[in-house]
PDB file of N, CA and C in Angstrom:
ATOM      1  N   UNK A   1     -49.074  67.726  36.556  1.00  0.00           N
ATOM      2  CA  UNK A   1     -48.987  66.748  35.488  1.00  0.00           C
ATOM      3  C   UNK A   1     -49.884  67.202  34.341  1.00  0.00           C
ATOM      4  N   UNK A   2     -49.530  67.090  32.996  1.00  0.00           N
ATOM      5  CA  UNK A   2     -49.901  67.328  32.126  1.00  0.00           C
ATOM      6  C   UNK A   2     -50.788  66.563  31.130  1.00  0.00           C
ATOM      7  N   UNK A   3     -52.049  66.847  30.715  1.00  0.00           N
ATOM      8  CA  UNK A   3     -53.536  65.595  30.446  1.00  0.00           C
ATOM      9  C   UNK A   3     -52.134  65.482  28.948  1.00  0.00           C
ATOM     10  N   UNK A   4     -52.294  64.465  28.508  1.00  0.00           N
ATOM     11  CA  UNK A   4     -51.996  63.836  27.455  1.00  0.00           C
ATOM     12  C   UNK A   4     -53.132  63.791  26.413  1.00  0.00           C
ATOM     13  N   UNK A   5     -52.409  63.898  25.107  1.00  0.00           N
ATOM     14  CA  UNK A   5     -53.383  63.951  23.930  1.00  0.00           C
ATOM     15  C   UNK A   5     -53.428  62.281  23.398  1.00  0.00           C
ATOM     16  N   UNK A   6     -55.086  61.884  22.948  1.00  0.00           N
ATOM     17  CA  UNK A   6     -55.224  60.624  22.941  1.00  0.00           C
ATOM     18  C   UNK A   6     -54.025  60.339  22.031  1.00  0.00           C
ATOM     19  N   UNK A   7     -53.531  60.464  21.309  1.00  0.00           N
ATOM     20  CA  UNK A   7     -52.060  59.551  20.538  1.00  0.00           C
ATOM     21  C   UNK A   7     -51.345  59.643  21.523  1.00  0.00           C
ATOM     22  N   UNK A   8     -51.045  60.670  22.211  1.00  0.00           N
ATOM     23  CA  UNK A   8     -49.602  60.060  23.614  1.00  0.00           C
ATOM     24  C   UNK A   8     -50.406  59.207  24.683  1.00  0.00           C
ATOM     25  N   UNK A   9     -51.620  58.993  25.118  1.00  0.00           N
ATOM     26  CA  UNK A   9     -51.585  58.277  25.813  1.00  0.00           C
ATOM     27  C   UNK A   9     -51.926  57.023  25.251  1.00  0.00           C
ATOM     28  N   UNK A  10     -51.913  56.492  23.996  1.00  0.00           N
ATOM     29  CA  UNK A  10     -51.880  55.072  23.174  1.00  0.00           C
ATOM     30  C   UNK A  10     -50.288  54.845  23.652  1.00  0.00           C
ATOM     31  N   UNK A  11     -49.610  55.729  23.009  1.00  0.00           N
ATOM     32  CA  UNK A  11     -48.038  55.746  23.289  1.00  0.00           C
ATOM     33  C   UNK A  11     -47.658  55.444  24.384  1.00  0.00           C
ATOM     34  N   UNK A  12     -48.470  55.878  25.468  1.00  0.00           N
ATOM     35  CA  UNK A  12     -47.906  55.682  26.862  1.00  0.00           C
ATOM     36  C   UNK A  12     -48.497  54.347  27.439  1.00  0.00           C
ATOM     37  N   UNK A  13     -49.536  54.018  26.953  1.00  0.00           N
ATOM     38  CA  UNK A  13     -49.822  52.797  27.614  1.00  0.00           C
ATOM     39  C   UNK A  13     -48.853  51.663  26.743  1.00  0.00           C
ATOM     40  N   UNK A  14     -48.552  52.015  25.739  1.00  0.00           N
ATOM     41  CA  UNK A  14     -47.631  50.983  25.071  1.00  0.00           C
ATOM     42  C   UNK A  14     -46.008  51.115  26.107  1.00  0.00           C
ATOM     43  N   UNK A  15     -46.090  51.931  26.266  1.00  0.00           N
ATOM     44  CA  UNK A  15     -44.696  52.029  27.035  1.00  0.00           C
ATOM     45  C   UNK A  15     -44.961  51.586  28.387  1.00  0.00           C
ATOM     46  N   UNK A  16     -46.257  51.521  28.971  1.00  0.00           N
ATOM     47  CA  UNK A  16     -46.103  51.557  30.607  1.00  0.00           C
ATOM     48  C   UNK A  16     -46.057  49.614  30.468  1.00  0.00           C
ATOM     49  N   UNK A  17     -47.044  49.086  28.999  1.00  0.00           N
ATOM     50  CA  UNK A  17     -46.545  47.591  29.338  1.00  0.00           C
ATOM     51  C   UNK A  17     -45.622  47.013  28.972  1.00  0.00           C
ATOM     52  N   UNK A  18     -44.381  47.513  28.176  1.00  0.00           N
ATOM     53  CA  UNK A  18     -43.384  47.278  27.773  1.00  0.00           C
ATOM     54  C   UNK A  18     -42.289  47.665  28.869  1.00  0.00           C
ATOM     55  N   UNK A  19     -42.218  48.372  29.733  1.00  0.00           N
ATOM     56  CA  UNK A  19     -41.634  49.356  30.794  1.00  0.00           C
ATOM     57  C   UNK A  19     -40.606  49.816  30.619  1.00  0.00           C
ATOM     58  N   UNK A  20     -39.547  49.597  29.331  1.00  0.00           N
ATOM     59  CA  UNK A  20     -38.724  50.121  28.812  1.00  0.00           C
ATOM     60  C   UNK A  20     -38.402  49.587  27.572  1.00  0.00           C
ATOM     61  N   UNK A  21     -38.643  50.938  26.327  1.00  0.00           N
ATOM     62  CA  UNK A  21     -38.475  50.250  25.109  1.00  0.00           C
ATOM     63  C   UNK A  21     -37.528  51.211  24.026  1.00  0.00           C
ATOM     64  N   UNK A  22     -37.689  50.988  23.236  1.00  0.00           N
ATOM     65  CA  UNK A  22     -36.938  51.694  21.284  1.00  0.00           C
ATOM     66  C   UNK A  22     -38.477  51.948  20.597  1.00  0.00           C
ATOM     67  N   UNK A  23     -38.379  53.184  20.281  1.00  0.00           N
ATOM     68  CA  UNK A  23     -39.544  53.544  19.591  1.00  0.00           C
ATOM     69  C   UNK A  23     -40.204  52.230  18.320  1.00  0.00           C
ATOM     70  N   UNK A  24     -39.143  51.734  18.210  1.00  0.00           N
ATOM     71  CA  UNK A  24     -39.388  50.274  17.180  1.00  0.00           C
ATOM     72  C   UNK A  24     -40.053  48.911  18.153  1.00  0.00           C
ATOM     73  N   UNK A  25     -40.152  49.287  19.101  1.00  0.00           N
ATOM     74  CA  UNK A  25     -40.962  48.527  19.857  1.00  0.00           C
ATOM     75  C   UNK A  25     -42.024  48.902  20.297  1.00  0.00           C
ATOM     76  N   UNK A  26     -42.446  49.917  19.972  1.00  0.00           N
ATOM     77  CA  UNK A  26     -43.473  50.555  20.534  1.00  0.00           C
ATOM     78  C   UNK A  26     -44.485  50.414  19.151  1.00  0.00           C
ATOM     79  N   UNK A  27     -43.727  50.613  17.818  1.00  0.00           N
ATOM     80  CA  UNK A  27     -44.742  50.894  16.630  1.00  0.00           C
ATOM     81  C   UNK A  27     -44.660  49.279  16.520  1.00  0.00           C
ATOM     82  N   UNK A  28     -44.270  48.168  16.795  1.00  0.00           N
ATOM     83  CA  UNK A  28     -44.390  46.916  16.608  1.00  0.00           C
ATOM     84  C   UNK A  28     -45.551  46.435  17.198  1.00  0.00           C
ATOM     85  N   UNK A  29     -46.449  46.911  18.859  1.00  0.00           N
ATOM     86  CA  UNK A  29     -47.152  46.884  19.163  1.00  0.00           C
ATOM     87  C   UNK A  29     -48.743  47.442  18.470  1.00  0.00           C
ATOM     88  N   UNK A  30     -48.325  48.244  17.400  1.00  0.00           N
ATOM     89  CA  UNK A  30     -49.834  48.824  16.744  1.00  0.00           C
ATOM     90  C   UNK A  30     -50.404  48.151  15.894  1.00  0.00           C
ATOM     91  N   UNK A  31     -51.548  47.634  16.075  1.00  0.00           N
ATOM     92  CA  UNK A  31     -52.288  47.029  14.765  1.00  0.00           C
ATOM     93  C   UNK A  31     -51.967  47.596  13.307  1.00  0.00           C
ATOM     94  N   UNK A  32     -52.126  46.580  12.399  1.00  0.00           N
ATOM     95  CA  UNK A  32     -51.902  46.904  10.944  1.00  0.00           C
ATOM     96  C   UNK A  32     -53.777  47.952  10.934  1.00  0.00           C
ATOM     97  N   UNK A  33     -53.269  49.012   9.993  1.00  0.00           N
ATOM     98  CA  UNK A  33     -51.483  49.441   9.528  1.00  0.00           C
ATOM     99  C   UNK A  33     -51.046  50.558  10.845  1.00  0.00           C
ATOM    100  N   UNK A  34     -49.995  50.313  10.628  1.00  0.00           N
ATOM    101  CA  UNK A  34     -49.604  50.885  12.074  1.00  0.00           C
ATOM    102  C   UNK A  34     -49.038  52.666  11.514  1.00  0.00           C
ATOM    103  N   UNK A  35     -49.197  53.230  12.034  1.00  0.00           N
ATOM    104  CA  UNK A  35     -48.339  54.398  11.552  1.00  0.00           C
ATOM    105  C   UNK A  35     -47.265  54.524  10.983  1.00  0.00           C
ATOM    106  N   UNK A  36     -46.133  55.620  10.797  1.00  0.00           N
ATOM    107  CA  UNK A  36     -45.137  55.753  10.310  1.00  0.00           C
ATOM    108  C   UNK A  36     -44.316  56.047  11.686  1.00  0.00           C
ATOM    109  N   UNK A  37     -43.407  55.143  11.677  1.00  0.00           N
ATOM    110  CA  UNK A  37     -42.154  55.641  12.456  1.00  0.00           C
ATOM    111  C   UNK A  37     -41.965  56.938  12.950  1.00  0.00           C
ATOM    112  N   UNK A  38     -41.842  58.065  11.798  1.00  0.00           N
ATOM    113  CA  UNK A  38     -41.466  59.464  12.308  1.00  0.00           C
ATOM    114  C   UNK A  38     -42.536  60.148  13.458  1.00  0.00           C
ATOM    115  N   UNK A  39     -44.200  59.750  12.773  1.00  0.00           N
ATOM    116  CA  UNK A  39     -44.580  60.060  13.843  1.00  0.00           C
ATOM    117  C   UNK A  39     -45.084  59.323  15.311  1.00  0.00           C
ATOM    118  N   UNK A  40     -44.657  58.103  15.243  1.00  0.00           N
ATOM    119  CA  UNK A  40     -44.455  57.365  17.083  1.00  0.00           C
ATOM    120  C   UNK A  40     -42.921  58.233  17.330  1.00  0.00           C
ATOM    121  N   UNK A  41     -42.331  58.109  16.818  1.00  0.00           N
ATOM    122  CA  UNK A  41     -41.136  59.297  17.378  1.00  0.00           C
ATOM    123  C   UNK A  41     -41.101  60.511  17.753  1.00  0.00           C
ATOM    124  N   UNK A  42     -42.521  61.552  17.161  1.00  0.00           N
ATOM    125  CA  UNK A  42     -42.589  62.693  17.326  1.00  0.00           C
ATOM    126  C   UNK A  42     -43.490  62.669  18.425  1.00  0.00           C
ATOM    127  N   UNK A  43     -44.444  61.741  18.709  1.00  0.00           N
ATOM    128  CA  UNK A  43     -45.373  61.371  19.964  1.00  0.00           C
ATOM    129  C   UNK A  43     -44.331  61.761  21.087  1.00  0.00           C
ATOM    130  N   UNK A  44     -43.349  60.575  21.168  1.00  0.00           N
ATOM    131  CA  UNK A  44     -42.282  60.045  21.992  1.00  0.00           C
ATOM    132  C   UNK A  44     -41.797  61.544  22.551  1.00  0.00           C
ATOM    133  N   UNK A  45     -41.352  61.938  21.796  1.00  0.00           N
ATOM    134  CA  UNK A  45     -40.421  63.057  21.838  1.00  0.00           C
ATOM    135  C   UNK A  45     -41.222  64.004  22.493  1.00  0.00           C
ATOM    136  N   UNK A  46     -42.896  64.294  22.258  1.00  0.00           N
ATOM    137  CA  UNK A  46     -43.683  65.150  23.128  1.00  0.00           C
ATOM    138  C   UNK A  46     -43.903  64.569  24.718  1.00  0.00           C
ATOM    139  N   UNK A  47     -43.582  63.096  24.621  1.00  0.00           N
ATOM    140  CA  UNK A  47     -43.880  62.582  26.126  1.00  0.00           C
ATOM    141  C   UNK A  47     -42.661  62.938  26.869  1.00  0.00           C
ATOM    142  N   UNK A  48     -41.377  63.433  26.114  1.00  0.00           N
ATOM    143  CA  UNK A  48     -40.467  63.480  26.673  1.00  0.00           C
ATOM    144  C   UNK A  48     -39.996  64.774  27.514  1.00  0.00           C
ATOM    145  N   UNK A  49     -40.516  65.793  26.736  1.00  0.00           N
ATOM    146  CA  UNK A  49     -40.802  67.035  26.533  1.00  0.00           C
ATOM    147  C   UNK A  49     -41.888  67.345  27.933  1.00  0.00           C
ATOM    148  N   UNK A  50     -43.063  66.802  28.222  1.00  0.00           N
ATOM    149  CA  UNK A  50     -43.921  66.987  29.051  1.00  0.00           C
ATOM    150  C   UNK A  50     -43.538  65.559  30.037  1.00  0.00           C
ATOM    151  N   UNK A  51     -41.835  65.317  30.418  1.00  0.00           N
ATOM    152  CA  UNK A  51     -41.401  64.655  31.633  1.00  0.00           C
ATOM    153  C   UNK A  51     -42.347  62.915  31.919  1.00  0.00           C
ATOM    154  N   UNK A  52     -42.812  62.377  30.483  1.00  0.00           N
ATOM    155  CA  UNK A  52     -43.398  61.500  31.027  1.00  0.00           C
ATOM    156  C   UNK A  52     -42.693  59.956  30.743  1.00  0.00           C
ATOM    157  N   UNK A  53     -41.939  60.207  29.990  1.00  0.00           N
ATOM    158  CA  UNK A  53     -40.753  59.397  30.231  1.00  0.00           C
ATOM    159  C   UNK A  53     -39.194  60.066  29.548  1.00  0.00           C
ATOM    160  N   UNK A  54     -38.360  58.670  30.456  1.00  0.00           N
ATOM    161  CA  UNK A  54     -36.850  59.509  30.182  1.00  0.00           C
ATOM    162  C   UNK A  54     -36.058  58.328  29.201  1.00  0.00           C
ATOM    163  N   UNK A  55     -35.602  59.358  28.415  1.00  0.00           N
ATOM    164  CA  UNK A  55     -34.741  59.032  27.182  1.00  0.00           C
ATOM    165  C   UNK A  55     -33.441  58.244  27.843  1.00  0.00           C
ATOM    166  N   UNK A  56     -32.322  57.094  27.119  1.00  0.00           N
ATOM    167  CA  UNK A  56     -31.261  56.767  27.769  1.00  0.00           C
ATOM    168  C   UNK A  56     -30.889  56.514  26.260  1.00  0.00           C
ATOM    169  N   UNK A  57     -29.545  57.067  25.957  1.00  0.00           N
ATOM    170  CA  UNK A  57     -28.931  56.712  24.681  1.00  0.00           C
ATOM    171  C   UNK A  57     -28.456  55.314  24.328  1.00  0.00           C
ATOM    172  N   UNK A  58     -28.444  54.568  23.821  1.00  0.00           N
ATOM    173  CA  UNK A  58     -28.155  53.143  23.029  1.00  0.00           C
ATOM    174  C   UNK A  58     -27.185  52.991  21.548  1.00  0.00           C
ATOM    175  N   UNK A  59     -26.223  53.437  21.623  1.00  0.00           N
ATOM    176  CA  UNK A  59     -25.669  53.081  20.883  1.00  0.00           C
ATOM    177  C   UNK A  59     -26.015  54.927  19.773  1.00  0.00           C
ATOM    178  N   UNK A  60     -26.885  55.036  18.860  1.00  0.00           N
ATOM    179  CA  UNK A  60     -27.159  55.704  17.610  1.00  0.00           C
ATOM    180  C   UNK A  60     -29.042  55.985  17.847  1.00  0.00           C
ATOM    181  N   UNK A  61     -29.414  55.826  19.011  1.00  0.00           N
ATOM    182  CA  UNK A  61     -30.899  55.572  19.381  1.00  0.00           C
ATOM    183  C   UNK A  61     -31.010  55.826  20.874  1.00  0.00           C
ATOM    184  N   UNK A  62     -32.260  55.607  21.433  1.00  0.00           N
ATOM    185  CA  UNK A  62     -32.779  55.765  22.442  1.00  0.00           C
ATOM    186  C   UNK A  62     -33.305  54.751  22.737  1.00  0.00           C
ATOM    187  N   UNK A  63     -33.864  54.528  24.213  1.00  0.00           N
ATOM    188  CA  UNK A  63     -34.030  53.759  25.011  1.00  0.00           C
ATOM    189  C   UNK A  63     -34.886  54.136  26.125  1.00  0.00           C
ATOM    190  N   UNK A  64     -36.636  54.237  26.374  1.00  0.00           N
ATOM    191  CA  UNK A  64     -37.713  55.002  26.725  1.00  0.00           C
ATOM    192  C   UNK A  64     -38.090  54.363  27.623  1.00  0.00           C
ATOM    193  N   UNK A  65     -37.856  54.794  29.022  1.00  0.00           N
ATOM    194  CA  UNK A  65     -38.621  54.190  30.572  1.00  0.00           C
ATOM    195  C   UNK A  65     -39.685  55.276  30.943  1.00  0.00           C
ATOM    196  N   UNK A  66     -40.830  55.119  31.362  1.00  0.00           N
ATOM    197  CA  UNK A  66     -41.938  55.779  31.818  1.00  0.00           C
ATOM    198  C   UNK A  66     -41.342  56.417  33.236  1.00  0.00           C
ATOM    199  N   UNK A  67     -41.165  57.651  32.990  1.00  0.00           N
ATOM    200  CA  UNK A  67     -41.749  58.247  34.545  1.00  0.00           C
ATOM    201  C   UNK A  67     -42.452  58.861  35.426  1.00  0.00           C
ATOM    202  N   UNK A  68     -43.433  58.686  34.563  1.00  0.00           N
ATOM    203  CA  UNK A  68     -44.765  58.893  35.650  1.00  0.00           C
ATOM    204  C   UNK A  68     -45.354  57.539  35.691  1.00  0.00           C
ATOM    205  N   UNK A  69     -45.828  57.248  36.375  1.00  0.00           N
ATOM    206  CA  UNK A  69     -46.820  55.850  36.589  1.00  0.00           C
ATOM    207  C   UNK A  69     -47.617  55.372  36.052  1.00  0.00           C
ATOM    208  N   UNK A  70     -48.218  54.172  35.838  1.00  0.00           N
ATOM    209  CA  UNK A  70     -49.617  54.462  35.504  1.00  0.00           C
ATOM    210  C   UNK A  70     -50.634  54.707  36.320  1.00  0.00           C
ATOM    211  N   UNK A  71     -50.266  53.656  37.499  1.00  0.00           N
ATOM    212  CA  UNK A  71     -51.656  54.112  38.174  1.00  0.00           C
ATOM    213  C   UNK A  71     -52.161  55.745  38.634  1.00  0.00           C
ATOM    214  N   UNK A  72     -50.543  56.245  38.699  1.00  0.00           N
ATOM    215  CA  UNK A  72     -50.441  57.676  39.102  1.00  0.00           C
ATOM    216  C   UNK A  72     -51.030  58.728  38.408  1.00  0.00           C
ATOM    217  N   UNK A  73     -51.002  58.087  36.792  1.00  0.00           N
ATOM    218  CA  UNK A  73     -51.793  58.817  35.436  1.00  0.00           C
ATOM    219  C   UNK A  73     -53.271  58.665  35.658  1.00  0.00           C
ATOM    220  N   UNK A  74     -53.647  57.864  36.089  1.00  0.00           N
ATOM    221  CA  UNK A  74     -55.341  57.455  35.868  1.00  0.00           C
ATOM    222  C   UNK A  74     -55.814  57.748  37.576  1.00  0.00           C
ATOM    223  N   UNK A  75     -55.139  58.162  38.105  1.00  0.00           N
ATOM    224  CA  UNK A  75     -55.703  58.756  39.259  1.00  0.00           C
ATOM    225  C   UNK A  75     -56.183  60.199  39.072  1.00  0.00           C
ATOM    226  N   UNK A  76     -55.099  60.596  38.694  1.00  0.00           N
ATOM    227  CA  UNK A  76     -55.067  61.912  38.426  1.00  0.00           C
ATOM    228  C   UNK A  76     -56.434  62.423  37.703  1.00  0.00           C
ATOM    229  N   UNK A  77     -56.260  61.691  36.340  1.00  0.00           N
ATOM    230  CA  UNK A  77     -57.174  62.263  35.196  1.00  0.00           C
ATOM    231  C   UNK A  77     -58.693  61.880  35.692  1.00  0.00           C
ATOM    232  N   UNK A  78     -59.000  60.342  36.403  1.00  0.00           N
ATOM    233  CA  UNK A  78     -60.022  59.987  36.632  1.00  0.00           C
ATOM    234  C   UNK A  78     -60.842  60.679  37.466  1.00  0.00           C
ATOM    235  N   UNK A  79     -59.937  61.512  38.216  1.00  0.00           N
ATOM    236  CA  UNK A  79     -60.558  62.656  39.715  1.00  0.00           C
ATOM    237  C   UNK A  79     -60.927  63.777  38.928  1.00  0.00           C
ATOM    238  N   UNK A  80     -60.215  64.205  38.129  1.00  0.00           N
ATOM    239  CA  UNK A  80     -60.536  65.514  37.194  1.00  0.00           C
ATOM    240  C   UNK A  80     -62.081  65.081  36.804  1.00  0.00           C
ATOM    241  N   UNK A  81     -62.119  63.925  35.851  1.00  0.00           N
ATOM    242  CA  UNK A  81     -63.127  63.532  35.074  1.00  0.00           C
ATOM    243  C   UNK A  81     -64.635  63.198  36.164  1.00  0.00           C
ATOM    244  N   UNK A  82     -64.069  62.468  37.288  1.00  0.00           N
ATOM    245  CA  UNK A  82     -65.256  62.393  38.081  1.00  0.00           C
ATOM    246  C   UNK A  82     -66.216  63.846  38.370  1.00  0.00           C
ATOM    247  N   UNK A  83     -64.768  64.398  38.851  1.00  0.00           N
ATOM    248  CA  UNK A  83     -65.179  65.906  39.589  1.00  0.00           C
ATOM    249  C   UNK A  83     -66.126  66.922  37.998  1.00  0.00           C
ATOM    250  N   UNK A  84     -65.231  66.324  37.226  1.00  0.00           N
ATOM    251  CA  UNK A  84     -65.895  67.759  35.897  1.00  0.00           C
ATOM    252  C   UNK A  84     -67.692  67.031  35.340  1.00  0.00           C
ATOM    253  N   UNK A  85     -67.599  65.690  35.524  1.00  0.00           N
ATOM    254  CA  UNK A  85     -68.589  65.052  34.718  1.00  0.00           C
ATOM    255  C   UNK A  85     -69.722  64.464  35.627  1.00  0.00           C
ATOM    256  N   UNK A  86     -69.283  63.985  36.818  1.00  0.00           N
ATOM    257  CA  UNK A  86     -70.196  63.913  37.808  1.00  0.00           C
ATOM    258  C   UNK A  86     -70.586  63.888  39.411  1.00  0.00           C
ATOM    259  N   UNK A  87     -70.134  65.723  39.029  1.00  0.00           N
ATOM    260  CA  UNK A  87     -70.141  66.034  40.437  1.00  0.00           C
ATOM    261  C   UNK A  87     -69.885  65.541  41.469  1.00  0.00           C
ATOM    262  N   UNK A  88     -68.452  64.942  41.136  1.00  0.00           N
ATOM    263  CA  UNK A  88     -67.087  64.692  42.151  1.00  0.00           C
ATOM    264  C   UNK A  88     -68.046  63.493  42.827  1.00  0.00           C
ATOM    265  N   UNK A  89     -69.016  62.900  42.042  1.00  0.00           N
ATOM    266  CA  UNK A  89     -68.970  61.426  42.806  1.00  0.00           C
ATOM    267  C   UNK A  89     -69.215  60.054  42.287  1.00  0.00           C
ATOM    268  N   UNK A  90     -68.199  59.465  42.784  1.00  0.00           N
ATOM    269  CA  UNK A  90     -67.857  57.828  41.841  1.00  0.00           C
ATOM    270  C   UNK A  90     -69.709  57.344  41.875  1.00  0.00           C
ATOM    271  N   UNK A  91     -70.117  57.454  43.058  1.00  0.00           N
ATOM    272  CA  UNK A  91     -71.580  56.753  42.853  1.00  0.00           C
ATOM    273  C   UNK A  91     -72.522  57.006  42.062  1.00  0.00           C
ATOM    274  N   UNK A  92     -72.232  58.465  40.930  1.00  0.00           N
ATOM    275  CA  UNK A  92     -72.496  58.677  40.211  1.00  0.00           C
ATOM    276  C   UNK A  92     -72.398  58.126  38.910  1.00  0.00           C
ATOM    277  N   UNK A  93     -71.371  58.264  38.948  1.00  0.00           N
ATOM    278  CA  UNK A  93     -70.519  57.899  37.787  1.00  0.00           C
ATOM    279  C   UNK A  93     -70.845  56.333  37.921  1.00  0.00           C
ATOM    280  N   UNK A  94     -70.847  55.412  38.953  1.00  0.00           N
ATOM    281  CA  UNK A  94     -70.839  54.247  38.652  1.00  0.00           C
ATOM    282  C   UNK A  94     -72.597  53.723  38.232  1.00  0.00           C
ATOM    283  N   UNK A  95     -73.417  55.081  39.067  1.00  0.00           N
ATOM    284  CA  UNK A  95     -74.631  54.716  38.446  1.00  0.00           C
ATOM    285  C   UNK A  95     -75.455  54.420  36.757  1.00  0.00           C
ATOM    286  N   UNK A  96     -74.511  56.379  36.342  1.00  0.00           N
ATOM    287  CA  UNK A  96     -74.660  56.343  34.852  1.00  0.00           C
ATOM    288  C   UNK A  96     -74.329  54.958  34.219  1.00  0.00           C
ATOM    289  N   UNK A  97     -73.110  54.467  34.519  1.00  0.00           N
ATOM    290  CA  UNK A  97     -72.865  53.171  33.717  1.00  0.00           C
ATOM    291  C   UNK A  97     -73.814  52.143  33.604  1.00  0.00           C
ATOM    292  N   UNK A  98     -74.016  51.918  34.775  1.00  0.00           N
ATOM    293  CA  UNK A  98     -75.257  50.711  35.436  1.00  0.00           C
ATOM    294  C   UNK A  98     -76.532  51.168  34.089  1.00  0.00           C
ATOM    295  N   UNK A  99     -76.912  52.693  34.377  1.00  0.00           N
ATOM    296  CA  UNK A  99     -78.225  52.792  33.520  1.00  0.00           C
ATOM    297  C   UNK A  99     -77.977  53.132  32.019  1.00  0.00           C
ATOM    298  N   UNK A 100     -77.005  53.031  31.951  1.00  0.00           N
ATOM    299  CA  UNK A 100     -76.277  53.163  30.370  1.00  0.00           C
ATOM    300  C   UNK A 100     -76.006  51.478  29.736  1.00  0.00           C
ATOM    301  N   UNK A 101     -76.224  50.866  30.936  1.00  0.00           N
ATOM    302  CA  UNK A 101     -75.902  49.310  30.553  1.00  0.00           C
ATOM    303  C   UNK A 101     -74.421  48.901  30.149  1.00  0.00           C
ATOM    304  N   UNK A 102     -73.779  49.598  30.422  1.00  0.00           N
ATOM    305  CA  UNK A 102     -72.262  49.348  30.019  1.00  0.00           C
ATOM    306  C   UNK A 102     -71.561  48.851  31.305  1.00  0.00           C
ATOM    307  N   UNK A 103     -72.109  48.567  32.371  1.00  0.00           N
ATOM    308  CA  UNK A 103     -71.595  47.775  33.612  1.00  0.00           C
ATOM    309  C   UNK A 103     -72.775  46.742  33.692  1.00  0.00           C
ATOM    310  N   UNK A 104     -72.182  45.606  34.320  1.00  0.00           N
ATOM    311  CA  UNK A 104     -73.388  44.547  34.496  1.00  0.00           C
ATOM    312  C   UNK A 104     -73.778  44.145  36.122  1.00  0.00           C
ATOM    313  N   UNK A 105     -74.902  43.815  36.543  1.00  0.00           N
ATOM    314  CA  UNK A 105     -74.819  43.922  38.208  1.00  0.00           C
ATOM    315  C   UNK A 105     -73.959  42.480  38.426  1.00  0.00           C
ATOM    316  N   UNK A 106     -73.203  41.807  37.980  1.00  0.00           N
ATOM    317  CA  UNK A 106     -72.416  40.986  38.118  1.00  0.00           C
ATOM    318  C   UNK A 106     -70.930  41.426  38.559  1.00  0.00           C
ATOM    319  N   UNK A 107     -70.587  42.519  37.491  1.00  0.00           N
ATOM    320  CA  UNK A 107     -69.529  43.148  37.650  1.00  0.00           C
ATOM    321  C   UNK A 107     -69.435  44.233  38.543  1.00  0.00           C
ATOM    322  N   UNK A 108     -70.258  45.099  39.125  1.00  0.00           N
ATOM    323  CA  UNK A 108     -71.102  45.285  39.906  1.00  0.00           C
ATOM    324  C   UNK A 108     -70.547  44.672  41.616  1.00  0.00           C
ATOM    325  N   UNK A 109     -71.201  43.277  41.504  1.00  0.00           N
ATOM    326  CA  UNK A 109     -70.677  42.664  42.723  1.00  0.00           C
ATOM    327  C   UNK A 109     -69.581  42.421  42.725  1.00  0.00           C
ATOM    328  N   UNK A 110     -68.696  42.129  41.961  1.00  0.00           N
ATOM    329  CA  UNK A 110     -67.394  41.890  41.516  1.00  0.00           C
ATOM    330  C   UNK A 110     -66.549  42.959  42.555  1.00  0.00           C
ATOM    331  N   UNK A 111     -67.035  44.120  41.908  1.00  0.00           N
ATOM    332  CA  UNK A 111     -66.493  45.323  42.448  1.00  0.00           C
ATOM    333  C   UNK A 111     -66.507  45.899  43.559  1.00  0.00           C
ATOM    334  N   UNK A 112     -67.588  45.583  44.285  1.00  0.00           N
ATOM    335  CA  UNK A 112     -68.215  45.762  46.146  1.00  0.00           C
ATOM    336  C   UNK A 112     -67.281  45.049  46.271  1.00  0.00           C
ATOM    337  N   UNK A 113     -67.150  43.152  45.894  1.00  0.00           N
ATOM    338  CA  UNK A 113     -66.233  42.348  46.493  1.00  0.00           C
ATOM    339  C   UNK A 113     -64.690  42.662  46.984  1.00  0.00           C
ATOM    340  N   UNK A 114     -64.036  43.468  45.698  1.00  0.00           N
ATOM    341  CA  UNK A 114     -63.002  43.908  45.769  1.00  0.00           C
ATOM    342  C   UNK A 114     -62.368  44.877  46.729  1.00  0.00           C
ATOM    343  N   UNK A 115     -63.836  46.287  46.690  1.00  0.00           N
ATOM    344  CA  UNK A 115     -63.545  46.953  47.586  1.00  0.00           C
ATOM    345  C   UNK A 115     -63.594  46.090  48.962  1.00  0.00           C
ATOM    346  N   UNK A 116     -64.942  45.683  49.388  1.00  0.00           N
ATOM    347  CA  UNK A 116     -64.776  44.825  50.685  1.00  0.00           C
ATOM    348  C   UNK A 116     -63.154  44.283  51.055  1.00  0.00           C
ATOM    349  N   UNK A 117     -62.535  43.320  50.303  1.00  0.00           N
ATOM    350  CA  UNK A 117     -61.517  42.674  50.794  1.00  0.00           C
ATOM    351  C   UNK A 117     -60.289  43.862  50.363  1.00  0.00           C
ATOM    352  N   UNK A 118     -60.478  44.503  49.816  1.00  0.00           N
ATOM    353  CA  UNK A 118     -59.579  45.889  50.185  1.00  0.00           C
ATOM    354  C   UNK A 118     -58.528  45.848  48.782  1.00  0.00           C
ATOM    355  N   UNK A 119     -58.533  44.653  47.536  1.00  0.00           N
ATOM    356  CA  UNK A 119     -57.998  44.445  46.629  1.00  0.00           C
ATOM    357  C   UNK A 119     -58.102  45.647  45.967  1.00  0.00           C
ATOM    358  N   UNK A 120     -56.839  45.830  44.682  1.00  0.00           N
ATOM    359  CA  UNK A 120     -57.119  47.052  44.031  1.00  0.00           C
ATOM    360  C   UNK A 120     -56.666  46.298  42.666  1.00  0.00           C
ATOM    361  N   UNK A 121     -57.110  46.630  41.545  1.00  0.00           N
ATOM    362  CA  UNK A 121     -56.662  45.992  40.313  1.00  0.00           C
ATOM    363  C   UNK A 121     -56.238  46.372  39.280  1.00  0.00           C
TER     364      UNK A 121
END
């Protein structure tokens, strides 16, 4: 699987919550000002290109379903990122946050909780 450049994966998360759309639904989702059409189309067309979703014709247009996953996307990249940034371990990684202050020990327990009862979110 192929890392996505941050504009395709804006693109792709717009598509993974839409789960099948028209590139005119996709630039409807972007905050003002939103881009130009041609290029959410030329995004599109690279996600299409690197198999991450499949085109279905509509009439004079297309019609864009994701096929790769999401959760399947953020597994992937998140193992890369653990492994490259902190030495392949989440307890790391979940520490930096903690002492970076960008996790709270609330959320924290939140998260033991989850794992405990085996939930995934």
């Amino acid at each position: 699987m192929e890392k996505l450049t941050m504009q395709e994966e804006e693109v792709m998360l717009y598509i993974w919550n839409l789960k099948e759309c028209f590139v005119k639904d996709i630039l409807a989702k972007y905050p003002e000002p939103k881009p130009p059409y041609t290029t959410v189309a030329s995004v599109v067309k690279n996600l299409e290109r690197k198999h991450y979703v499949k085109p279905k014709r509509v009439g004079n247009t297309y019609r864009y379903t994701p096929l790769v996953p999401e959760s399947e996307y953020k597994r992937t990249f998140m193992s890369g990122f653990v492994r490259n940034y902190f030495a392949n371990s989440y307890k790391e990684m979940v520490s930096f946050f903690a002492r970076d202050q960008k996790i709270s020990a609330n959320e924290l327990k939140d998260i033991i909780d989850m794992i405990e009862k085996g939930e995934e979110k």
